[in-house]
C-alpha atoms as a PDB file:
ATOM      1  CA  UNK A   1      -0.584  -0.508  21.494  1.00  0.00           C
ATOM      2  CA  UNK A   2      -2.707   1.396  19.344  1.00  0.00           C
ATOM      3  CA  UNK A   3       1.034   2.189  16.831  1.00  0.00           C
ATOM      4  CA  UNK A   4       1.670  -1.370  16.847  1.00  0.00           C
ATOM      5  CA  UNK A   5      -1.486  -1.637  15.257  1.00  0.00           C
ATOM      6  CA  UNK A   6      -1.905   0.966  12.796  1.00  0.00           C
ATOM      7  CA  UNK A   7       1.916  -0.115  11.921  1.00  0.00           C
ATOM      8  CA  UNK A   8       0.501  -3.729  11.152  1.00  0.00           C
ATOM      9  CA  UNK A   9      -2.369  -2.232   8.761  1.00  0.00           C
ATOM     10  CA  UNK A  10       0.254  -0.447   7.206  1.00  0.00           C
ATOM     11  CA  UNK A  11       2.763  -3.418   7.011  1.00  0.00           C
ATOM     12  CA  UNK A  12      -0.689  -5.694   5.604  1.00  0.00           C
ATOM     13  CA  UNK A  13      -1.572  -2.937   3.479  1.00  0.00           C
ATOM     14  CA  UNK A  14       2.164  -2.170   1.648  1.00  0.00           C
ATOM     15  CA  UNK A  15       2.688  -6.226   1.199  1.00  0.00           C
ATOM     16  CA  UNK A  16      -1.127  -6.814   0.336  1.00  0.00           C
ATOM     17  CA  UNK A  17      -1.337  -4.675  -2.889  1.00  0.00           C
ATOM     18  CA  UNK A  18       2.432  -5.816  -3.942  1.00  0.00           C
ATOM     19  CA  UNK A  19       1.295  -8.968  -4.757  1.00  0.00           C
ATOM     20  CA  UNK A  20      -1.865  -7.645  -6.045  1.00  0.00           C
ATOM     21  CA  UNK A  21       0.142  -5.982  -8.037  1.00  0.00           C
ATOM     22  CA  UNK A  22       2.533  -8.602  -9.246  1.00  0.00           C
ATOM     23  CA  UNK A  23      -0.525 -10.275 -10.119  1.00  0.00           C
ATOM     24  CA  UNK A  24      -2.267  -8.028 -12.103  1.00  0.00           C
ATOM     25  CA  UNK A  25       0.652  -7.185 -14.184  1.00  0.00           C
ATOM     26  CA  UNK A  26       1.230 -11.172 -15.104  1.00  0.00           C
ATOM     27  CA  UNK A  27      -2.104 -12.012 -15.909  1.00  0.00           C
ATOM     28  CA  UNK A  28      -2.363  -8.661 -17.186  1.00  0.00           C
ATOM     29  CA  UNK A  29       0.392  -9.636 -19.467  1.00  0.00           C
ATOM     30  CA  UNK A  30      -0.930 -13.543 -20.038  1.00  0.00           C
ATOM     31  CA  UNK A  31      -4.349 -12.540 -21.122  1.00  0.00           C
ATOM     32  CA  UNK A  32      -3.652  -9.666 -23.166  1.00  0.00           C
ATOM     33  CA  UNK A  33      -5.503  -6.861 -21.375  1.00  0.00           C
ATOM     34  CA  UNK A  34      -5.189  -3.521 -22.830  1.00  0.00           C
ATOM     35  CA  UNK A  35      -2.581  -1.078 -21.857  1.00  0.00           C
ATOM     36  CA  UNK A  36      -5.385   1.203 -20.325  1.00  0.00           C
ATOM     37  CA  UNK A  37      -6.876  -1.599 -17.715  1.00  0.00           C
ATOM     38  CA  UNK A  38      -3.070  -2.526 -16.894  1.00  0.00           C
ATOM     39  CA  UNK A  39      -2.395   1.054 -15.879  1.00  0.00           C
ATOM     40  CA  UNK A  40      -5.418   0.830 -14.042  1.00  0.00           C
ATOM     41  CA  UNK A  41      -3.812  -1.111 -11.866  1.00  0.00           C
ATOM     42  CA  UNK A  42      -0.581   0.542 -11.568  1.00  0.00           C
ATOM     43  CA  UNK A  43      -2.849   3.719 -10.658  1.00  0.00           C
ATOM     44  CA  UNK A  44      -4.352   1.877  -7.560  1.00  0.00           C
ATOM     45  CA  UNK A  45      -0.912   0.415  -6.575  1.00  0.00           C
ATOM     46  CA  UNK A  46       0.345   3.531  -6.457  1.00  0.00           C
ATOM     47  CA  UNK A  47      -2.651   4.899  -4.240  1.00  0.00           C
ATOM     48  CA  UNK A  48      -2.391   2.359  -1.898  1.00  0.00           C
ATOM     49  CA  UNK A  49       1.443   3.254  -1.918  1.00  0.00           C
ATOM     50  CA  UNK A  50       0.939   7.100  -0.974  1.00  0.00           C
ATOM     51  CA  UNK A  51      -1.507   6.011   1.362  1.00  0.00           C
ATOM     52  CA  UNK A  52       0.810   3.352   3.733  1.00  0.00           C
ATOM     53  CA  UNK A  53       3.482   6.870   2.944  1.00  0.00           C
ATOM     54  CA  UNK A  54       1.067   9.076   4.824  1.00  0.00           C
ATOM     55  CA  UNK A  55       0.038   6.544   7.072  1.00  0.00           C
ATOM     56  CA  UNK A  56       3.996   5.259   8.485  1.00  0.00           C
ATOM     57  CA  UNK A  57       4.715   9.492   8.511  1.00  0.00           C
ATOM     58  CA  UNK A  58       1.740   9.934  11.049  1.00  0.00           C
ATOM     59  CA  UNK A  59       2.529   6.447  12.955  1.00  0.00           C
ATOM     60  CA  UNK A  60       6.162   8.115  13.186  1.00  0.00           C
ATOM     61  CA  UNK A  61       4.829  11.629  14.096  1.00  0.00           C
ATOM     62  CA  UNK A  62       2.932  10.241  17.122  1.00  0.00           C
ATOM     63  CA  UNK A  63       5.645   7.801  18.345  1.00  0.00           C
ATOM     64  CA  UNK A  64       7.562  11.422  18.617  1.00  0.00           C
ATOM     65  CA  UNK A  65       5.318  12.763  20.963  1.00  0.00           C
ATOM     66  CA  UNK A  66       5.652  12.488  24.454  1.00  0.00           C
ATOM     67  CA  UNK A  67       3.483   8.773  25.828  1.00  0.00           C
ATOM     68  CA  UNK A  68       3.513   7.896  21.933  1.00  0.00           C
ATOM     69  CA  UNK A  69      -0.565   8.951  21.575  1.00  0.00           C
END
């Protein structure tokens, strides 16, 4: 039970900051922000990234062990 939820947080998580993402780069790019608060953005995406990485490697790790805890 408790992988099936930590595999929905990371599921929420990875499609969550996507579309934040996608969103900050268009209005990024309608508005006219500066490079500098763009990559901003991009930095945070990519934190959020490594962290569902991490996350799905220990949600794999335990679903190795024997009775999955």
């Amino acid at each position: 039970m408790a992988l099936a939820r930590d595999a929905r947080l990371v599921a929420v998580v990875i499609a969550a900051t996507a579309l934040l993402w996608l969103g900050a780069q268009w209005l990024g790019g309608r508005a006219g922000w500066d490079t500098r608060y763009v990559f901003l953005f991009d930095l945070a995406a990519l934190a959020a990234f490594i962290w569902a990485l991490a996350a799905t490697w220990r949600i794999w790790r335990r679903g190795q062990r024997p009775g999955g805890k």
